[in-house]
N, C-alpha and C. Protein backbone atom coordinates (compact mmCIF):
# COMPACT_ATOMS: atom_id res chain seq x y z
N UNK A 1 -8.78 -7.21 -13.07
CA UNK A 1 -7.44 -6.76 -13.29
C UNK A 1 -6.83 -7.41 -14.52
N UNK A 2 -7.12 -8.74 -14.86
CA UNK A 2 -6.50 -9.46 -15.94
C UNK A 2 -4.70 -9.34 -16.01
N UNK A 3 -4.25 -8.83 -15.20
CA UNK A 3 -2.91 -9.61 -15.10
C UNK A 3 -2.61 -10.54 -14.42
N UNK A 4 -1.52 -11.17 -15.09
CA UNK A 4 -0.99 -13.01 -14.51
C UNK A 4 -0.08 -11.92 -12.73
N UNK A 5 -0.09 -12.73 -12.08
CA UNK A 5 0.55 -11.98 -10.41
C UNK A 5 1.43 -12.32 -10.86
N UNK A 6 2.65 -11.23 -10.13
CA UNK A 6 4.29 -11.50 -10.13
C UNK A 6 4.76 -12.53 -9.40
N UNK A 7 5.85 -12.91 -9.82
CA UNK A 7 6.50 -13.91 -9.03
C UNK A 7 6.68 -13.44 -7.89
N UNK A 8 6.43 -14.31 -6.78
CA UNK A 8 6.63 -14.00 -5.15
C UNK A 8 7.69 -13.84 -4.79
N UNK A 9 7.78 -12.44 -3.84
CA UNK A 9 9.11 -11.67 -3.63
C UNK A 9 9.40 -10.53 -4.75
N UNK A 10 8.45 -10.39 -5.48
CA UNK A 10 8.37 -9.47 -6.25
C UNK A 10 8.02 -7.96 -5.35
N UNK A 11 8.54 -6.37 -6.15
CA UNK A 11 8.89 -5.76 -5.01
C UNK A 11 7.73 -4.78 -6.62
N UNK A 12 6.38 -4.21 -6.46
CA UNK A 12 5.78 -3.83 -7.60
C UNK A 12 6.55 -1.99 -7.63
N UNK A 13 6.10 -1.60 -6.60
CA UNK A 13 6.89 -0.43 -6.27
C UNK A 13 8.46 -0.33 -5.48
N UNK A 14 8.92 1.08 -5.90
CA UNK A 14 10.00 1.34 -5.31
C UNK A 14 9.62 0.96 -3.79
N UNK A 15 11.22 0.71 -3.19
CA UNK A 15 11.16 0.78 -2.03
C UNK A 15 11.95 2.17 -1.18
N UNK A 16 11.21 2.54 -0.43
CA UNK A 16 11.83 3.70 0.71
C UNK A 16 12.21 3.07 1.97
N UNK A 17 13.29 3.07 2.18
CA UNK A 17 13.97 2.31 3.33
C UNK A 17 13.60 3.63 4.95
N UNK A 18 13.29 3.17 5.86
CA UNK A 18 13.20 4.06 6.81
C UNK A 18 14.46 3.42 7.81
N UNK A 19 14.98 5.00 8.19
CA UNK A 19 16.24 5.22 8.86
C UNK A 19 16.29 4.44 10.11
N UNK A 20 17.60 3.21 10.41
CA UNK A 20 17.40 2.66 11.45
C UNK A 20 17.30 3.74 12.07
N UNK A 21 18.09 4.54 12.23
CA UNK A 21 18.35 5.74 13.34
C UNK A 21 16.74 6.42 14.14
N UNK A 22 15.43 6.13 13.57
CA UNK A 22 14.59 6.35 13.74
C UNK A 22 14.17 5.75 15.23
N UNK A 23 14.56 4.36 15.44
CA UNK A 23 14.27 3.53 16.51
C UNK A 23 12.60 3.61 16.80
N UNK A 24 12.45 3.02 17.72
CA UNK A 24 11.29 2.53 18.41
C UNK A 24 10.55 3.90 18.79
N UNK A 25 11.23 4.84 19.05
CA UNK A 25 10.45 5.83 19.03
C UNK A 25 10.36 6.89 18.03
N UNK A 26 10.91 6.60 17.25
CA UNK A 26 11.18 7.52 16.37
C UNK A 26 9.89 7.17 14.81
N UNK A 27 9.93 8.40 13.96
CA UNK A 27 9.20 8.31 13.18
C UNK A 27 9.70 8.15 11.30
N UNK A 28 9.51 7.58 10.66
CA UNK A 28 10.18 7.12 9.39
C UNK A 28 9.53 8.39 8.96
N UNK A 29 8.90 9.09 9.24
CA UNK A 29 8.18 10.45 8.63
C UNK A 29 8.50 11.68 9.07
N UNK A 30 9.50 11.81 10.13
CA UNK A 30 9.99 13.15 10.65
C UNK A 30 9.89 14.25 9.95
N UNK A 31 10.21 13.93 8.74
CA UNK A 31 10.58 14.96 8.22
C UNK A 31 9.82 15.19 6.56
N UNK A 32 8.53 14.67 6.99
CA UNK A 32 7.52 14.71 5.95
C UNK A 32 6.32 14.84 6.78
N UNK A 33 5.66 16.36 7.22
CA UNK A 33 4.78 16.73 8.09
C UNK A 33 3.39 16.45 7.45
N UNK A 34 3.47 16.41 6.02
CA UNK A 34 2.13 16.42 5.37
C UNK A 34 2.10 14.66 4.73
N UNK A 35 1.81 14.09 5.82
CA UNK A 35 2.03 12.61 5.97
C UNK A 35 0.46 12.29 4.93
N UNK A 36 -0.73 13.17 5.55
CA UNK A 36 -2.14 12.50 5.27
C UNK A 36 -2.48 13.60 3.92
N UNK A 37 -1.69 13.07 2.72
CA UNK A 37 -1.68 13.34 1.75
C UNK A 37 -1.57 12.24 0.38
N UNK A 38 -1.97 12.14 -0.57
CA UNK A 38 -1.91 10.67 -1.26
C UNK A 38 -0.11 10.42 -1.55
N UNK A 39 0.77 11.22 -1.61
CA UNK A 39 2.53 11.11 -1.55
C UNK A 39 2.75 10.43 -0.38
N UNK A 40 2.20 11.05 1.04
CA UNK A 40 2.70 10.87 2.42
C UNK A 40 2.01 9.58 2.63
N UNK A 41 0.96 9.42 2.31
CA UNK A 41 0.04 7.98 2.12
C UNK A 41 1.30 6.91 1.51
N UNK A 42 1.21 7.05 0.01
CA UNK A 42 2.24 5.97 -0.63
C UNK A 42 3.16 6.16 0.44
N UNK A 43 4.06 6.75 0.93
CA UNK A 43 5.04 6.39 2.09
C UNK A 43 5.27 5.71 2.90
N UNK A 44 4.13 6.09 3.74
CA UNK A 44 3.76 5.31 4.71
C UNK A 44 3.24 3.89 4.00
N UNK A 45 2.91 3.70 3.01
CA UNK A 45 2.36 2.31 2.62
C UNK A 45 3.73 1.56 2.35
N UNK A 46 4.46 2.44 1.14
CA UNK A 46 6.32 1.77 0.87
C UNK A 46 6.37 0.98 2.47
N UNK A 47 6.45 1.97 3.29
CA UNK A 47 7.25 1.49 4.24
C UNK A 47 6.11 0.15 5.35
N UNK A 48 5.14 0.45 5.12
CA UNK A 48 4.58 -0.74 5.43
C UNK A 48 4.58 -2.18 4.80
N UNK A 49 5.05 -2.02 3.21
CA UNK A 49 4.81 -3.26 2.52
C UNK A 49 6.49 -3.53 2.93
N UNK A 50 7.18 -2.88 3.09
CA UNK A 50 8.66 -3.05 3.28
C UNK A 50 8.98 -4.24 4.74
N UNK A 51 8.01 -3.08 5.70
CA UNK A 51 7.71 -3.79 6.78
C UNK A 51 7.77 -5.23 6.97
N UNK A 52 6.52 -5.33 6.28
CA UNK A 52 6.15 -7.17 5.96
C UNK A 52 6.82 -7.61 5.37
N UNK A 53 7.55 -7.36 4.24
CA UNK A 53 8.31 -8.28 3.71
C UNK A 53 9.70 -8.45 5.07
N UNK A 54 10.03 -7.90 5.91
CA UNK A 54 11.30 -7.61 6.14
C UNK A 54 11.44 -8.57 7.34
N UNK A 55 9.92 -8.19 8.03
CA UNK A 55 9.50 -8.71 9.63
C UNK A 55 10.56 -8.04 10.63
N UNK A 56 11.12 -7.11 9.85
CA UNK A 56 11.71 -6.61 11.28
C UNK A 56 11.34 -5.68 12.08
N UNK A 57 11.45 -5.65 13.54
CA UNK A 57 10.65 -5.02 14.53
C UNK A 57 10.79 -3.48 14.12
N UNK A 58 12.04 -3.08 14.45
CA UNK A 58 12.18 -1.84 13.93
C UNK A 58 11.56 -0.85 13.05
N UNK A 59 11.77 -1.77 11.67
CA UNK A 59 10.68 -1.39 10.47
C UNK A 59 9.57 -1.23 10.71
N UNK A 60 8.36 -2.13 11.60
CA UNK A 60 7.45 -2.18 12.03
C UNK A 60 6.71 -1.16 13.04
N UNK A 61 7.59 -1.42 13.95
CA UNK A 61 7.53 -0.19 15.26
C UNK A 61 7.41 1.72 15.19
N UNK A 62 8.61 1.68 13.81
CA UNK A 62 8.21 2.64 13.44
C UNK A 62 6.88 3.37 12.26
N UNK A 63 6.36 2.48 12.47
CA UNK A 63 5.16 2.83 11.83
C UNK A 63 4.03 3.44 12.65
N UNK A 64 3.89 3.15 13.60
CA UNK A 64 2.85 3.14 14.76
C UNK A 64 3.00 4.15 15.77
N UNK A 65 2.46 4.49 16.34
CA UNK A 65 2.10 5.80 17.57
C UNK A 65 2.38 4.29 18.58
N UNK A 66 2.63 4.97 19.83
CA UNK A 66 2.49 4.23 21.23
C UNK A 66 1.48 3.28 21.39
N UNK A 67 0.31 4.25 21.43
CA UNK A 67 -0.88 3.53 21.73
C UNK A 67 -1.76 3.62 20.43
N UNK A 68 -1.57 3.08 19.53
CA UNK A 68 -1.45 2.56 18.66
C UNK A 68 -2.81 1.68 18.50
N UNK A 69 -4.08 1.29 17.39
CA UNK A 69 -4.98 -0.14 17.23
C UNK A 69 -4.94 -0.28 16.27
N UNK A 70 -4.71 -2.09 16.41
CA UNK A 70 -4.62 -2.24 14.46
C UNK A 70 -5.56 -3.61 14.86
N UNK A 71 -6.44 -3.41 13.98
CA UNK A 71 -7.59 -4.62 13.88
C UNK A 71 -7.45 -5.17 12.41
N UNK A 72 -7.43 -6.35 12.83
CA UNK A 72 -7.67 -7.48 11.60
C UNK A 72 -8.56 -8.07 11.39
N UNK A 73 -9.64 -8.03 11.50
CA UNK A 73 -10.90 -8.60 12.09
C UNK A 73 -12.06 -8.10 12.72
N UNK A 74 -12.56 -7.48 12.16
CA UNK A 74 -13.99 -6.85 12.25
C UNK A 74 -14.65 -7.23 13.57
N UNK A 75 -14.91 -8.47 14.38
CA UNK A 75 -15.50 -8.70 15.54
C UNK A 75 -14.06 -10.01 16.53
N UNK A 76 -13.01 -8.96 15.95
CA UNK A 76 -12.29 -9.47 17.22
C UNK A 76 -11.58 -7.79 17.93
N UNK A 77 -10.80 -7.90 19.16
CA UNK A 77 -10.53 -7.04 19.38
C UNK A 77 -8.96 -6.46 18.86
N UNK A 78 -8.63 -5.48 19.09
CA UNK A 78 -8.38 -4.65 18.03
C UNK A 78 -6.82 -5.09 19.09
N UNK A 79 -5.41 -5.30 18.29
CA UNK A 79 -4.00 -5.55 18.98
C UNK A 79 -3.73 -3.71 19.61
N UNK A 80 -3.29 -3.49 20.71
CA UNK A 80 -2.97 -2.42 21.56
C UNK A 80 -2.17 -1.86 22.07
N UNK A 81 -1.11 -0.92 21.44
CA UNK A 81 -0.20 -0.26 21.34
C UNK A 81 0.85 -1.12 20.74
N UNK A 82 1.79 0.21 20.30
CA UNK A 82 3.24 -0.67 19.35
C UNK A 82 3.46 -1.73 19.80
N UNK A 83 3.85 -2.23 20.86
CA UNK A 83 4.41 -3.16 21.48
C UNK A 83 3.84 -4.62 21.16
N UNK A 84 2.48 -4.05 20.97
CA UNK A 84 1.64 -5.81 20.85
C UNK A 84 1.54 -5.96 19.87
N UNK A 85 1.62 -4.69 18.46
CA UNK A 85 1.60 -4.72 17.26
C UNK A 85 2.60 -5.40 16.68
N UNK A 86 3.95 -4.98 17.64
CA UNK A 86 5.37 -5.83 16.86
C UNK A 86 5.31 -6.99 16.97
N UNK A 87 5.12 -7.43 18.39
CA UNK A 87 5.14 -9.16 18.84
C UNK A 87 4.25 -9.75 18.05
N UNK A 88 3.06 -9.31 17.49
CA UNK A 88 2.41 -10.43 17.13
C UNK A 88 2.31 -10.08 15.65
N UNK A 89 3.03 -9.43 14.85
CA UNK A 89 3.73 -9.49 13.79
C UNK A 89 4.28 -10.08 13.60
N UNK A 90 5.48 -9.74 14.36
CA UNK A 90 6.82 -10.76 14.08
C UNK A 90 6.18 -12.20 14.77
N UNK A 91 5.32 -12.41 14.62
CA UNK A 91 5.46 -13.70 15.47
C UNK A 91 4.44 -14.56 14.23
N UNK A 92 4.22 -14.03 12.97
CA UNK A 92 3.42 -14.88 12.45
C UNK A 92 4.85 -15.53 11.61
N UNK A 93 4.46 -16.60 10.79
CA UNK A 93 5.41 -17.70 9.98
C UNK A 93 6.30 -16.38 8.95
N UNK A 94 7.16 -16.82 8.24
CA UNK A 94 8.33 -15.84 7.31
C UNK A 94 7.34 -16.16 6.03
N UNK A 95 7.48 -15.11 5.14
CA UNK A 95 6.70 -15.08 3.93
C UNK A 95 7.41 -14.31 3.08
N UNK A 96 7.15 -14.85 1.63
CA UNK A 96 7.40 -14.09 0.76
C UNK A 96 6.28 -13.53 0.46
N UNK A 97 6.49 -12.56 -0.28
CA UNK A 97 5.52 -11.49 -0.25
C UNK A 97 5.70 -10.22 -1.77
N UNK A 98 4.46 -10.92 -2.28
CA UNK A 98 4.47 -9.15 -3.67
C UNK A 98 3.11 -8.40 -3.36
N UNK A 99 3.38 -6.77 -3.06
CA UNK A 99 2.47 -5.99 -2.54
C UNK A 99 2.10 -5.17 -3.96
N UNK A 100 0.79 -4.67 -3.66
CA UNK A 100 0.23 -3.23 -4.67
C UNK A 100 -0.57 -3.25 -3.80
N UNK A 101 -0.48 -1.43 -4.05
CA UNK A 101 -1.71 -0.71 -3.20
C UNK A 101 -1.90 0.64 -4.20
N UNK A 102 -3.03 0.86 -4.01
CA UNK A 102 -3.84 2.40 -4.22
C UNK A 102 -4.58 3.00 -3.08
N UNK A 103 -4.03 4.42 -3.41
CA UNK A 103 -5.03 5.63 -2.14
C UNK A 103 -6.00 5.71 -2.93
N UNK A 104 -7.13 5.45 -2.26
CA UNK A 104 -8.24 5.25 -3.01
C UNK A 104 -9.21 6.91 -2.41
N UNK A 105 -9.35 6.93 -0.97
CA UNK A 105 -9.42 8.33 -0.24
C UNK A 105 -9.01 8.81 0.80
N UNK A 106 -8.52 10.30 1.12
CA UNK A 106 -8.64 10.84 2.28
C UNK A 106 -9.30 12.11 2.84
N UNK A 107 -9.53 11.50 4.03
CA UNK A 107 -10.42 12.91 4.58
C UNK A 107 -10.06 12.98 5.87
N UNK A 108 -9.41 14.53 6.25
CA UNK A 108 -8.71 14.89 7.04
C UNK A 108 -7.07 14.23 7.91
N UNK A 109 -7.35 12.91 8.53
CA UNK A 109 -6.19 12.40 9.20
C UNK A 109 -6.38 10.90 8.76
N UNK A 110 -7.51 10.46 7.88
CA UNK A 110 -7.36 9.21 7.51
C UNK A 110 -7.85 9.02 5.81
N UNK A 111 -7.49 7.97 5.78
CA UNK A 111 -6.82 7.73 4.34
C UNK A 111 -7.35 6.22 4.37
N UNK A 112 -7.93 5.34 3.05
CA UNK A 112 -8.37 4.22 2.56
C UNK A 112 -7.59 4.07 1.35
N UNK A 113 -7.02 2.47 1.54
CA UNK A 113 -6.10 2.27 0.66
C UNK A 113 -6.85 0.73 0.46
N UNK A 114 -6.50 0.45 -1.08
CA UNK A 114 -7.10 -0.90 -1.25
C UNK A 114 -5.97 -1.49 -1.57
N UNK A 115 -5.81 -2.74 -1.07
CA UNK A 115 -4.56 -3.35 -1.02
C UNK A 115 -4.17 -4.71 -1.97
N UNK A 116 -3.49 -4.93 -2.47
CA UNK A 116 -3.54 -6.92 -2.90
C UNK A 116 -1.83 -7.56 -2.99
N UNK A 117 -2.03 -8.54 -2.72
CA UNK A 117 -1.41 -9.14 -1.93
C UNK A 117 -0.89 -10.32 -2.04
N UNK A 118 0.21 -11.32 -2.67
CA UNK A 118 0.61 -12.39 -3.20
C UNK A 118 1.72 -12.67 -2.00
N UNK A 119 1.20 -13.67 -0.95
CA UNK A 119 1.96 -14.21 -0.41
C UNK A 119 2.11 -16.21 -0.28
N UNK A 120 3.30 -15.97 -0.20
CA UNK A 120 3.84 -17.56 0.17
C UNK A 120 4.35 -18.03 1.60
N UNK A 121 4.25 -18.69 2.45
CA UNK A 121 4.72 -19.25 3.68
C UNK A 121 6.36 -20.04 3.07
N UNK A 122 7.16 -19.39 3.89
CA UNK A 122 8.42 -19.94 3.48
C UNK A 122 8.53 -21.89 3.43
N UNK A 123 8.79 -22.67 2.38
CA UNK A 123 8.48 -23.85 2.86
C UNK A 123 7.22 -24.44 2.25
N UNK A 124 6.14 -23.47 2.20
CA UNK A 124 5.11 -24.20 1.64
C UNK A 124 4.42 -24.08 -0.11
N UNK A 125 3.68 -24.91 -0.18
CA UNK A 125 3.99 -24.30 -1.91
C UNK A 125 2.74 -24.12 -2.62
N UNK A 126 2.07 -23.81 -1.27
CA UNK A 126 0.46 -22.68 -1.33
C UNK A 126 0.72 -21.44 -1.15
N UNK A 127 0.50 -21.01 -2.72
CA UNK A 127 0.44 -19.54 -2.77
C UNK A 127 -1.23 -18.99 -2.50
N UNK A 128 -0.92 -17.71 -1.42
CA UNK A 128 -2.32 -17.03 -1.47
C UNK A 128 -2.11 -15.66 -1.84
N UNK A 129 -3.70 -15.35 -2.30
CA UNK A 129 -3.91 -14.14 -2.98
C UNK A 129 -4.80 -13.34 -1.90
N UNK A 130 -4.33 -11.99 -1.42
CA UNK A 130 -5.19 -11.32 -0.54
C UNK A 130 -5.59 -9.97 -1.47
N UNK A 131 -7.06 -9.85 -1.03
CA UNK A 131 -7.25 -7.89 -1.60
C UNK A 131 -8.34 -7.97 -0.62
N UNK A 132 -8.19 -6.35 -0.01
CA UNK A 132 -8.55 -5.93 0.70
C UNK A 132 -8.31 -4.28 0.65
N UNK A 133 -9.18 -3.19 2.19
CA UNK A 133 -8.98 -2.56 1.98
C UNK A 133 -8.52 -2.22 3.45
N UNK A 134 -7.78 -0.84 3.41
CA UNK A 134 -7.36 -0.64 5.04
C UNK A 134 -7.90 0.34 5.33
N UNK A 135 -8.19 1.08 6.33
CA UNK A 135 -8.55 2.46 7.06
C UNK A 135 -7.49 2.85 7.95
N UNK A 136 -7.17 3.69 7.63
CA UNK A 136 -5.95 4.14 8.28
C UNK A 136 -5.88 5.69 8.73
N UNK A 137 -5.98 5.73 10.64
CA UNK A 137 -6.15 7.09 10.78
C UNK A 137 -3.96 7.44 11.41
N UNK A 138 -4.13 8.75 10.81
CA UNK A 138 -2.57 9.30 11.00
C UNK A 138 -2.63 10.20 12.23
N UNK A 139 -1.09 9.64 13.22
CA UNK A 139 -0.97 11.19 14.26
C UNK A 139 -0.19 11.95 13.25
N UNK A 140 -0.11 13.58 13.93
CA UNK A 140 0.29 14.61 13.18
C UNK A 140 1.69 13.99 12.67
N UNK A 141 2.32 13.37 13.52
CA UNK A 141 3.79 13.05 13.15
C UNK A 141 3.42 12.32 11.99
N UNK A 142 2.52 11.70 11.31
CA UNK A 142 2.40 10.95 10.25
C UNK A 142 2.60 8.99 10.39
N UNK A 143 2.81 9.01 12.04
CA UNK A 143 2.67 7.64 12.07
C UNK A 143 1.42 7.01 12.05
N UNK A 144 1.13 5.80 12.05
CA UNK A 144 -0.25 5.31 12.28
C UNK A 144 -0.63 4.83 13.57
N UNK A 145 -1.47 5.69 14.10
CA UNK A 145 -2.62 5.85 15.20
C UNK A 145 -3.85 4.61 15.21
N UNK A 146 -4.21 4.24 13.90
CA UNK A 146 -5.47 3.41 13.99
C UNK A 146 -5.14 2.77 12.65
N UNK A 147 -5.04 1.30 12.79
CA UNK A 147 -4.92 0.52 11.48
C UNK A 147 -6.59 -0.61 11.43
N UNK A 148 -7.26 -0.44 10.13
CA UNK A 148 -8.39 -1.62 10.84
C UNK A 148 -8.09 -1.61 8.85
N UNK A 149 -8.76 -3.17 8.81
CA UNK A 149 -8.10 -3.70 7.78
C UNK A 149 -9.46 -5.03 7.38
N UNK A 150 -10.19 -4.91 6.07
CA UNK A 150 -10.88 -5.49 5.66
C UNK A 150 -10.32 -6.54 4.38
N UNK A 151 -10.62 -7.69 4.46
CA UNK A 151 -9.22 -8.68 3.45
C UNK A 151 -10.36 -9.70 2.71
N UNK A 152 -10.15 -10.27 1.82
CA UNK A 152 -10.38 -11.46 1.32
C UNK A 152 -9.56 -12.67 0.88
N UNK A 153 -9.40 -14.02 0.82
CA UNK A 153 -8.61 -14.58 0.73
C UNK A 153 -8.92 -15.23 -0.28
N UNK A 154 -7.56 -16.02 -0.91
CA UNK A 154 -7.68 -17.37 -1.87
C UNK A 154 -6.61 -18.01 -1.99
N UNK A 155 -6.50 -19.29 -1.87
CA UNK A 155 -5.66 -20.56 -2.01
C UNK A 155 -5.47 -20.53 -3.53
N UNK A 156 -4.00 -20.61 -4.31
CA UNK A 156 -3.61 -20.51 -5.50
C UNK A 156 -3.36 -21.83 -5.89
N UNK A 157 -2.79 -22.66 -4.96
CA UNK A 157 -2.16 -23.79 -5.21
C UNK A 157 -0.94 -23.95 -5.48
């Protein structure tokens, strides 16, 4: 890539705010049916990197179907429906956070996005660098049904 990373809390893309009014059951995509498209993709990603930076449940919740798997970890088991997705989100440390992503492909209801990733632990003054890629299958509503997520790490100092 040969660029120097942005300063942390850096925001690389616009942000799309999804409607509190959406709630826990509701979908930040209502009203964008052609979700598993590389537009409806970036969307759903805005609103995922938004997500993380924000840690709020809401933001989060509405990303996800009910029953819902998002794996972080190749040979662990996969977190199981919204509910366990939010708690143990919100439950990791506060971070600053600068996101980029690319749709790299899709075919039919899922979509591969390669991701990277400049985060800081609020407090600490080890910056890490993540890239990785995600697999991401969509329900028709355009929420995410299946999140599994391949990463690499590095300590910046």
């Amino acid at each position: 890539m040969g660029t120097s990373p942005p300063p942390v809390g850096a925001r690389w893309k616009d942000s799309k705010a999804t409607s509190p009014e959406a709630g826990s059951r509701g979908s930040a995509f209502r009203d964008y049916p052609g979700i598993v498209d590389r537009a409806g993709v970036a969307t759903w990603m805005d609103a995922y990197r938004d997500a993380w930076i924000s840690n709020e449940p809401a933001a989060i919740g509405a990303l996800f179907t009910d029953d819902a798997l998002y794996s972080i970890d190749a040979f662990a088991e996969p977190w199981r429906g919204r509910e366990e997705i939010v708690r143990r989100w919100t439950a990791g440390i506060a971070q600053q956070v600068a996101f980029t992503y690319e749709v790299e492909a899709i075919e039919g209801d899922v979509a591969v996005v390669h991701w990277h990733v400049f985060t800081q632990n609020v407090g600490d003054p080890i910056r890490v660098e993540y890239d990785g890629l995600l697999q991401l299958r969509f329900a028709p509503d355009g929420r995410c049904a299946e999140h599994r997520e391949w990463f690499f790490r590095r300590e910046l100092g």
